[in-house]
N, C-alpha and C. Protein backbone atom coordinates (compact mmCIF):
# COMPACT_ATOMS: atom_id res chain seq x y z
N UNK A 1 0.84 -1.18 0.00
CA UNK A 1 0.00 0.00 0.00
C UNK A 1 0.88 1.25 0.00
N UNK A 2 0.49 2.32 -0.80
CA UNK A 2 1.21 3.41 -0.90
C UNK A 2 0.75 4.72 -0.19
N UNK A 3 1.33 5.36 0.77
CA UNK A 3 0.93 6.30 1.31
C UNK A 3 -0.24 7.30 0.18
N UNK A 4 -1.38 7.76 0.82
CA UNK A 4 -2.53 8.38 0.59
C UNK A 4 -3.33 8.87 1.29
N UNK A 5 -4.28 9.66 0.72
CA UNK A 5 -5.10 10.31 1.58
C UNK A 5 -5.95 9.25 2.36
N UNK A 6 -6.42 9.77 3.72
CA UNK A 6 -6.61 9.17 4.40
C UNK A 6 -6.10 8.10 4.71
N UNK A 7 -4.75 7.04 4.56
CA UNK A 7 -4.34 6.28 4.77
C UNK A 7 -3.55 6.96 6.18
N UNK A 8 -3.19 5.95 7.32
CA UNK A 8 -2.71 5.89 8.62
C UNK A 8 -0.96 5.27 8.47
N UNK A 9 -0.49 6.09 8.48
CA UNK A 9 0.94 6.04 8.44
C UNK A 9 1.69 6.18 9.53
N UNK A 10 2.80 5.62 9.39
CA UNK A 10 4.12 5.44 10.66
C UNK A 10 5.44 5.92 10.05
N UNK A 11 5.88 7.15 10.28
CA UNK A 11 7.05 7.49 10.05
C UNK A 11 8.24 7.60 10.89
N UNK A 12 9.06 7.11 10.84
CA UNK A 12 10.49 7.58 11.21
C UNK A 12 11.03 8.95 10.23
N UNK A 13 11.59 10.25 11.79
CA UNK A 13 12.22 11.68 10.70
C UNK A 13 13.01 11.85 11.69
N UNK A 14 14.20 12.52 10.95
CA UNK A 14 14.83 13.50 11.56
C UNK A 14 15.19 14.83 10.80
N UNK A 15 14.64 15.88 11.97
CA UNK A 15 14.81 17.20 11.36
C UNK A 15 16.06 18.08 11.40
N UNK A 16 16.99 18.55 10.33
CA UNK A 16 17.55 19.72 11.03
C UNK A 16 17.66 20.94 10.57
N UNK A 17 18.63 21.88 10.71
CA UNK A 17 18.57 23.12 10.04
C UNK A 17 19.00 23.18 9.24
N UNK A 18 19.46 24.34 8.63
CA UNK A 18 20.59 24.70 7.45
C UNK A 18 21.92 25.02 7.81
N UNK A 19 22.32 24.73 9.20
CA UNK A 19 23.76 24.19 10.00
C UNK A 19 23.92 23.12 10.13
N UNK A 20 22.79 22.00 9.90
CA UNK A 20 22.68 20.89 9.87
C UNK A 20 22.67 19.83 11.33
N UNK A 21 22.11 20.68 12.32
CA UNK A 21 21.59 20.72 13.51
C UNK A 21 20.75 19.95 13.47
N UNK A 22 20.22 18.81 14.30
CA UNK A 22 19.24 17.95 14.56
C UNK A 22 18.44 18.73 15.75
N UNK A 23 16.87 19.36 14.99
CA UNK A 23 15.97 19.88 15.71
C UNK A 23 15.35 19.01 16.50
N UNK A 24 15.03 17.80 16.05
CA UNK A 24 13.90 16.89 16.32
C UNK A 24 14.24 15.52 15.42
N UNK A 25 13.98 14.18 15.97
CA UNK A 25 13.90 13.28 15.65
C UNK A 25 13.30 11.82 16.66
N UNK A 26 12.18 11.18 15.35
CA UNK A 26 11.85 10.02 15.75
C UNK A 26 13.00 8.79 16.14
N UNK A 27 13.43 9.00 15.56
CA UNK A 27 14.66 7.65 15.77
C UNK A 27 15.02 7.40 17.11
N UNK A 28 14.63 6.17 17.17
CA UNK A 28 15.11 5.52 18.54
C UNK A 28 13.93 5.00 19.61
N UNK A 29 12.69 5.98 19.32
CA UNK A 29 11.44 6.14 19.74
C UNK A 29 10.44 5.05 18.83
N UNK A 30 9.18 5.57 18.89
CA UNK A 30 8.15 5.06 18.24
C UNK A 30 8.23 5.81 17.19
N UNK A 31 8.04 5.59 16.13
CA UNK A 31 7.40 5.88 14.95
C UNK A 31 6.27 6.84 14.93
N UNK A 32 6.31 8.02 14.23
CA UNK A 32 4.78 9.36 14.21
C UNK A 32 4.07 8.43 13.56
N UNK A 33 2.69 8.52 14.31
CA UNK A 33 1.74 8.41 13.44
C UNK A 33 1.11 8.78 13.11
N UNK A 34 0.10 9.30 11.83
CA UNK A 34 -0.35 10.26 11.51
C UNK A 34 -1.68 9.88 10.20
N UNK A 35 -2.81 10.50 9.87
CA UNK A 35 -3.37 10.33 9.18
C UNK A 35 -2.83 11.24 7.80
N UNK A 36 -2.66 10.28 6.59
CA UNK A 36 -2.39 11.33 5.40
C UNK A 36 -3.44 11.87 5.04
N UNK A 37 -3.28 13.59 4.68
CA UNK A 37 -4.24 14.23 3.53
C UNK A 37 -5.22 14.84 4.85
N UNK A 38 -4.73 15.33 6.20
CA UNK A 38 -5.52 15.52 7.17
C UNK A 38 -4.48 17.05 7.93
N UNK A 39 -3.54 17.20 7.05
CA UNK A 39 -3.01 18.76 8.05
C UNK A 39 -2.19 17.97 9.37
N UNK A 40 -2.27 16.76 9.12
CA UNK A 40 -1.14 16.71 10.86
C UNK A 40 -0.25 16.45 10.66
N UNK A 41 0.65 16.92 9.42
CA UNK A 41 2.29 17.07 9.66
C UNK A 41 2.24 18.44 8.32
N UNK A 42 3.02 19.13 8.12
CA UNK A 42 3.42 19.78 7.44
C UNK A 42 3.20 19.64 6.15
N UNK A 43 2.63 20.73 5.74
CA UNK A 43 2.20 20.87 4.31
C UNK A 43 3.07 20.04 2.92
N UNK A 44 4.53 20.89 2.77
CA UNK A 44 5.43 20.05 2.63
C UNK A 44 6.24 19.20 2.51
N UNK A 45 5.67 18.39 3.85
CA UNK A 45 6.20 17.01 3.95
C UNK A 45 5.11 15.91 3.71
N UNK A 46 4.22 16.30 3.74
CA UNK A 46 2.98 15.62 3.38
C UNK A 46 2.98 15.45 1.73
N UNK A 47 3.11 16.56 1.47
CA UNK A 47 3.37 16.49 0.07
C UNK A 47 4.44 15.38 -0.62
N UNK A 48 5.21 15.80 0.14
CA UNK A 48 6.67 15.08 -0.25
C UNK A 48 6.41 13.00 -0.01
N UNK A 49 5.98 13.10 0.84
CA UNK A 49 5.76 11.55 1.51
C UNK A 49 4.50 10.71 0.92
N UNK A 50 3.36 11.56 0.29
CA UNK A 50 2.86 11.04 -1.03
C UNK A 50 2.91 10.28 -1.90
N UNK A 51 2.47 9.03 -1.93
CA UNK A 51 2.93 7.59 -3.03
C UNK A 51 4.07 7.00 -2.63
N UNK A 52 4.86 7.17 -1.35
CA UNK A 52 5.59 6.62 -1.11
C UNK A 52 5.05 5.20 -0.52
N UNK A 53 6.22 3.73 -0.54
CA UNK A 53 5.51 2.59 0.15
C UNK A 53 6.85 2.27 1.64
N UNK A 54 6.21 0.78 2.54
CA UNK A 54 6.77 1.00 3.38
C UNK A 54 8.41 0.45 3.39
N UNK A 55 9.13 1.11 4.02
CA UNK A 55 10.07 0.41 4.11
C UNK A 55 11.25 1.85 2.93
N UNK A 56 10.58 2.40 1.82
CA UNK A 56 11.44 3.67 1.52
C UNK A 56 11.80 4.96 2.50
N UNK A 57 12.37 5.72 1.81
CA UNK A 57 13.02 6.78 2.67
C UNK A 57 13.55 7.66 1.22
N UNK A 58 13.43 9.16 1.96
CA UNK A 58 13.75 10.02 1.08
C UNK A 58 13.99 11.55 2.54
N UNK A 59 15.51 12.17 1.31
CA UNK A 59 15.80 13.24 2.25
C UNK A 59 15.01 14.49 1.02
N UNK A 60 14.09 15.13 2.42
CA UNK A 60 13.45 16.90 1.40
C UNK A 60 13.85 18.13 2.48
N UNK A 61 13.95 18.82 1.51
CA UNK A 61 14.31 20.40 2.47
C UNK A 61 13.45 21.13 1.64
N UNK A 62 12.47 21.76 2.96
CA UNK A 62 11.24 22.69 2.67
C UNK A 62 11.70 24.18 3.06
N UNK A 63 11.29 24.77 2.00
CA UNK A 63 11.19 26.11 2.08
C UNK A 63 10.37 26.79 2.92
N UNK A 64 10.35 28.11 4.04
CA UNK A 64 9.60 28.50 4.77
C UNK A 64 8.17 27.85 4.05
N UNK A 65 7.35 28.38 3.36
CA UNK A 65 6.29 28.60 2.73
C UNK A 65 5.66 27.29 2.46
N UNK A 66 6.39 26.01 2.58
CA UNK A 66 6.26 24.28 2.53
C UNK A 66 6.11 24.05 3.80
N UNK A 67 6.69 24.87 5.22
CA UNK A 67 6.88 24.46 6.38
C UNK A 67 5.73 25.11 7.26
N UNK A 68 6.34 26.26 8.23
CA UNK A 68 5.78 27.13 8.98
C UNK A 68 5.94 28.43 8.59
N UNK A 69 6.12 28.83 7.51
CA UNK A 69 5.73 29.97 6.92
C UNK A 69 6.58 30.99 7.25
N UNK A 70 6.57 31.98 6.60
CA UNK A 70 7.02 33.06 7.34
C UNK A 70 7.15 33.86 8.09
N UNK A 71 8.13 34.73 8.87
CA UNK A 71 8.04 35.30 10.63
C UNK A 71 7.43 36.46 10.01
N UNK A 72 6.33 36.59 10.73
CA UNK A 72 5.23 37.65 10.40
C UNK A 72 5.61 38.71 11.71
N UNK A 73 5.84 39.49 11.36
CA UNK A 73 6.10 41.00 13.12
C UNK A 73 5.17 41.00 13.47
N UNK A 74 3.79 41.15 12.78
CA UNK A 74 2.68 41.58 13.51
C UNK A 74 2.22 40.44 14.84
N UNK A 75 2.58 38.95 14.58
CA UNK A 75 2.66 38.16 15.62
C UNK A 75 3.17 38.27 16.71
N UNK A 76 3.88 39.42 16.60
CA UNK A 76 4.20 39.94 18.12
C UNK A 76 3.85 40.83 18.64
N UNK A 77 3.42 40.98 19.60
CA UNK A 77 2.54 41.78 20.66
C UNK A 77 2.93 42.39 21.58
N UNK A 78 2.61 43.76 22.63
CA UNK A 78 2.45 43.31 23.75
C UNK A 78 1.55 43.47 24.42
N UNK A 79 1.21 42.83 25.53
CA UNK A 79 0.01 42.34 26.51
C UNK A 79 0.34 42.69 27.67
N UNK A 80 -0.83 43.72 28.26
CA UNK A 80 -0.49 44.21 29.73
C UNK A 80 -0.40 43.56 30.54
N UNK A 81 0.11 43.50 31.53
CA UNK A 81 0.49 42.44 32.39
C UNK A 81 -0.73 42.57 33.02
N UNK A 82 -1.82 43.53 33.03
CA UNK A 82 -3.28 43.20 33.97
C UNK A 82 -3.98 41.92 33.31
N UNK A 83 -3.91 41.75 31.89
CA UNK A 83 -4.47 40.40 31.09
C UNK A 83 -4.07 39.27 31.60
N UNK A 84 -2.91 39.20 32.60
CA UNK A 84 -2.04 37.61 32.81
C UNK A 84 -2.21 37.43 34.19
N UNK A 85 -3.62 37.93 34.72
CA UNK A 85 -3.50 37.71 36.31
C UNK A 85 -3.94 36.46 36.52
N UNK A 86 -3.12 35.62 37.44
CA UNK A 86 -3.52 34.30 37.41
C UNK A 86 -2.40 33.09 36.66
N UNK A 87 -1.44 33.94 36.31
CA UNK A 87 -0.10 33.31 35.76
C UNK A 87 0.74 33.97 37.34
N UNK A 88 1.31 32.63 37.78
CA UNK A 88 2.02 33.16 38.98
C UNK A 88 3.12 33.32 38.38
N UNK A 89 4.27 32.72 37.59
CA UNK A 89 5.55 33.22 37.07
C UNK A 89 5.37 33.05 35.98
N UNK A 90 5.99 34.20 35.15
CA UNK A 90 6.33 34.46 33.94
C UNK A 90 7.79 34.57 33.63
N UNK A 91 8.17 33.87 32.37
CA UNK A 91 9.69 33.58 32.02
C UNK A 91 9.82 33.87 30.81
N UNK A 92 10.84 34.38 30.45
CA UNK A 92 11.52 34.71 29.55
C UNK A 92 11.55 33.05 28.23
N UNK A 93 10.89 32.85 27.11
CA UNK A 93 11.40 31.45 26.38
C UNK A 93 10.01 30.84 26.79
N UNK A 94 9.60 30.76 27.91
CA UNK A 94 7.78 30.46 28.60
C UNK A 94 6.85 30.19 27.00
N UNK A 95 6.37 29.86 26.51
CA UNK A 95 5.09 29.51 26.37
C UNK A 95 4.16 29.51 27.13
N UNK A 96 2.88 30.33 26.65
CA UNK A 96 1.60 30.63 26.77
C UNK A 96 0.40 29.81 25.80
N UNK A 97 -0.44 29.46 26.29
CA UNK A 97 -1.95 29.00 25.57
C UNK A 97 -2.65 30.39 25.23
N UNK A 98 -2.94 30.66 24.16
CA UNK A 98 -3.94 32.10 24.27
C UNK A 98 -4.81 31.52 22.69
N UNK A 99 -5.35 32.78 22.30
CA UNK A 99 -6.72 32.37 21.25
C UNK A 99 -6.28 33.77 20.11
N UNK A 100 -6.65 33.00 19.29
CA UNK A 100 -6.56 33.78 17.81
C UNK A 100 -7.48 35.09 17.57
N UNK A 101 -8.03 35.83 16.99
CA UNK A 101 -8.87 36.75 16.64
C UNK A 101 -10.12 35.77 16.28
N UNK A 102 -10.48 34.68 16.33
CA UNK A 102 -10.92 33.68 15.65
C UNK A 102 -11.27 32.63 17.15
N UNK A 103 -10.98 32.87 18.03
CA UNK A 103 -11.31 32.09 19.36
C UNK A 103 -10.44 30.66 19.10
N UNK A 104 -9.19 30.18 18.20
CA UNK A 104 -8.93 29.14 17.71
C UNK A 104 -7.52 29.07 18.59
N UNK A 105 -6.71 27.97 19.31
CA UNK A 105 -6.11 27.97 20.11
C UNK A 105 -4.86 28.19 19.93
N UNK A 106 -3.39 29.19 20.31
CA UNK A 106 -2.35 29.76 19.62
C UNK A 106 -1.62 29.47 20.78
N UNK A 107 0.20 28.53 20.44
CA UNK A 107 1.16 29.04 21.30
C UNK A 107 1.73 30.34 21.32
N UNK A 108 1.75 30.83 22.45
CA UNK A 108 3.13 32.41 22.03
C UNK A 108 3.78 32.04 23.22
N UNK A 109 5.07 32.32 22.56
CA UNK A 109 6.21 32.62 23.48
C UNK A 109 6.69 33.79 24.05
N UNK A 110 7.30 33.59 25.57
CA UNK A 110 7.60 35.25 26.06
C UNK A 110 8.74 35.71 25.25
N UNK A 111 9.23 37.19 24.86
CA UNK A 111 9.73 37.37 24.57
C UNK A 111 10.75 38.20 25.29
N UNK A 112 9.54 39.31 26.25
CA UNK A 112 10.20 40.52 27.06
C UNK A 112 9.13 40.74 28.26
N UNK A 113 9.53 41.22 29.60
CA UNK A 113 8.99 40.89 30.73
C UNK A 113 9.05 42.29 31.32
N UNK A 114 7.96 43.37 31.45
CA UNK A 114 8.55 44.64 32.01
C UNK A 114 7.66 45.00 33.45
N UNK A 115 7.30 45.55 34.13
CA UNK A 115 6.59 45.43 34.85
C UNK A 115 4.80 45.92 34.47
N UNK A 116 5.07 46.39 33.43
CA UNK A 116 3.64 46.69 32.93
C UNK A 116 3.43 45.75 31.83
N UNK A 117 3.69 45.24 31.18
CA UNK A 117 3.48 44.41 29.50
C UNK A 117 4.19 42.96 29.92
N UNK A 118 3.67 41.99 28.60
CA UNK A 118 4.62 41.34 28.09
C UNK A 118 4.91 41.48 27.22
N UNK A 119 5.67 40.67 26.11
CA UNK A 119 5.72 40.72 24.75
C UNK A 119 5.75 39.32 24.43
N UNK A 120 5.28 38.85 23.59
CA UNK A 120 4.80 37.91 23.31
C UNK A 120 4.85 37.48 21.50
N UNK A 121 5.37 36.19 21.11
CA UNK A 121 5.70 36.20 20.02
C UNK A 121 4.83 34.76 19.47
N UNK A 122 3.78 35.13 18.55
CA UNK A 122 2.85 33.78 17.94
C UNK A 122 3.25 33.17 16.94
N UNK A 123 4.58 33.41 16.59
CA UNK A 123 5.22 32.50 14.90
C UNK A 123 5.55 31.14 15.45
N UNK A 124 5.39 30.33 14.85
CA UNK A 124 6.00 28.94 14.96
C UNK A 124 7.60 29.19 15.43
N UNK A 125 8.27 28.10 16.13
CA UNK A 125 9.68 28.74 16.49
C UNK A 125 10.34 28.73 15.51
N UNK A 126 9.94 27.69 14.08
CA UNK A 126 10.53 27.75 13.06
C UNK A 126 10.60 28.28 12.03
N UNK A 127 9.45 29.30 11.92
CA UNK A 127 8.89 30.24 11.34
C UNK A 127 10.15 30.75 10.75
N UNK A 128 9.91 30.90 9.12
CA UNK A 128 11.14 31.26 8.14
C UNK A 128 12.29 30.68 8.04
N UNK A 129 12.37 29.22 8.59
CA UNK A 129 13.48 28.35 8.42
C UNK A 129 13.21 27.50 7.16
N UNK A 130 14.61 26.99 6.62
CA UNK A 130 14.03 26.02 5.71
C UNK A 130 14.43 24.96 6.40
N UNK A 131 13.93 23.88 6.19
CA UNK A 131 13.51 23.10 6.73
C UNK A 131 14.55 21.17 6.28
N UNK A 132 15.06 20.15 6.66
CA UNK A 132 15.49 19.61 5.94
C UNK A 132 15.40 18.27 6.88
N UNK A 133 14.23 17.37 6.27
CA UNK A 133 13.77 16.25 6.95
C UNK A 133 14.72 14.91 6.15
N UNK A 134 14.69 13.61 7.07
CA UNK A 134 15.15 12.46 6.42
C UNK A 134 14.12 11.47 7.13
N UNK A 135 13.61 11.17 6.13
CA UNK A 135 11.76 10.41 6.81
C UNK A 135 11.99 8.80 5.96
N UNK A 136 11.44 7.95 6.63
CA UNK A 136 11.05 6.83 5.78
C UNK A 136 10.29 6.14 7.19
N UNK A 137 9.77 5.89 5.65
CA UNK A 137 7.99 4.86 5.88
C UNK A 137 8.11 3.79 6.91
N UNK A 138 7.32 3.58 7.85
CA UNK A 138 7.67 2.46 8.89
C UNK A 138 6.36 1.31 8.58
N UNK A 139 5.29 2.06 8.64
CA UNK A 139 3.92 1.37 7.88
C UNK A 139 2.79 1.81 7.31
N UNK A 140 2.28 1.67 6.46
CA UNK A 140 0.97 2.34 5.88
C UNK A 140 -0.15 0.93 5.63
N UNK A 141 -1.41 1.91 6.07
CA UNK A 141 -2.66 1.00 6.53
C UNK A 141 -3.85 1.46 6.38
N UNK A 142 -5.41 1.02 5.54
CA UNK A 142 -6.13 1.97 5.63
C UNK A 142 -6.68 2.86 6.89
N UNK A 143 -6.89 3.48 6.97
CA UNK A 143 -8.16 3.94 8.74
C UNK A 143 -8.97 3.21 8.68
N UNK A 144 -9.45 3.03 10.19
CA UNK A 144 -10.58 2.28 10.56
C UNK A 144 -12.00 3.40 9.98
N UNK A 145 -13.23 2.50 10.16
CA UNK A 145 -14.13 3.81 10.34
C UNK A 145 -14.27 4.27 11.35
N UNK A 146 -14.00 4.53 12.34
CA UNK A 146 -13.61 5.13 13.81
C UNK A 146 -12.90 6.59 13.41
N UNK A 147 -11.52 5.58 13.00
CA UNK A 147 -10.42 7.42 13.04
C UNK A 147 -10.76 8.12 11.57
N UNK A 148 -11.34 7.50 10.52
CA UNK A 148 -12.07 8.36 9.22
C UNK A 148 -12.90 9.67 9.92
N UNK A 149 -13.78 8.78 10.65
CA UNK A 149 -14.90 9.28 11.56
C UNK A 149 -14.65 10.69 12.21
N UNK A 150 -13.34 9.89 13.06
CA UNK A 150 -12.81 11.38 14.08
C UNK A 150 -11.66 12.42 13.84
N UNK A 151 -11.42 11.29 12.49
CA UNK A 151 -10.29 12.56 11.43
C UNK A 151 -8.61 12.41 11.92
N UNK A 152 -8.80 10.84 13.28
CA UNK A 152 -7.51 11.46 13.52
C UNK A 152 -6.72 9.49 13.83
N UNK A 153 -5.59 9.41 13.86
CA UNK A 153 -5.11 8.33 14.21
C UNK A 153 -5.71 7.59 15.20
N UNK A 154 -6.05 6.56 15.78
CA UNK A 154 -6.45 6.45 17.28
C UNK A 154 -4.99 5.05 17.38
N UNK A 155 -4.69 5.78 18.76
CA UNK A 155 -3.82 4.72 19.94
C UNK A 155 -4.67 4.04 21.00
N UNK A 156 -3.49 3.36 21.41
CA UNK A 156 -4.20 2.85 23.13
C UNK A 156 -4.68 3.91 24.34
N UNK A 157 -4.20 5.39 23.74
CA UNK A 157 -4.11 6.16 24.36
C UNK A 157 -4.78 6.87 24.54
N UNK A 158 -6.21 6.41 22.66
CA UNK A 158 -7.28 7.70 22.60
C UNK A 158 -8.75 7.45 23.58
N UNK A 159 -9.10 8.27 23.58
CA UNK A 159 -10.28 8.65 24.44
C UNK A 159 -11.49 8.34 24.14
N UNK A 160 -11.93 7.36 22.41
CA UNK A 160 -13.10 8.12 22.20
C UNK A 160 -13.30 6.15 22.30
């Protein structure tokens, strides 16, 4: 079976930069799993991992615009520190849960800590990097009608 939409896939990746830095990697761990043609890995790499079967491997390097896009300024803010009552410490690098213009759920990171504001930054951390994965296929399988259903992989772990 060849990776496809809606098909339930198992990848092994490792990510790094354009210093050639290892951001992130499956190896050694479990295998991602993920539904294809569903937004839960990167535009890019989704693309890229497309008709592939199990047991190949291929190295791609995504351009911001394939990845997390570009560092937008306006994603940074600042927020009076009267909005954060109920955060007992605030840190510098910290991640925050907050909501979009759209009520839709956003990390930001602290950026700057003054006694009146924060500053606060909503780009992906990778935002305007290119990107340079080494992925291969561990298994591909159709979805049940369960995770079709709920749009998403299910583990031993899911809830529904």
């Amino acid at each position: 079976m060849t990776v496809k939409k809606d098909a339930v896939v198992e990848m092994h990746y490792t990510l790094k930069n354009d210093a050639g830095e290892v951001l992130d990697s499956s190896v050694g761990k479990d295998p991602m799993p993920f539904m294809h043609g569903r937004g839960h890995i990167i535009a890019g790499l989704e693309k890229a991992v497309e008709g592939m079967k199990v047991g190949e491997s291929c190295d791609v390097s995504l351009a911001p615009e394939d990845a997390y896009g570009f560092h937008d300024k306006e994603a940074i803010q600042e927020i009076p520190m009267e909005a954060l009552k109920g955060i007992d410490k605030l840190e510098v690098g910290m991640n925050l849960q907050s909501q979009d213009q759209h009520g839709n759920p956003v990390t930001v990171r602290v950026l700057k800590i003054t006694k009146k504001a924060i500053t606060v930054d909503a780009n992906h951390q990778l935002a305007g990097e290119t990107l340079h994965f080494n992925v291969s296929i561990e298994s591909v399988r159709e979805a049940t009608a369960d995770e079709l259903k709920h749009g998403h992989v299910h583990s031993a772990s899911c809830s529904h």
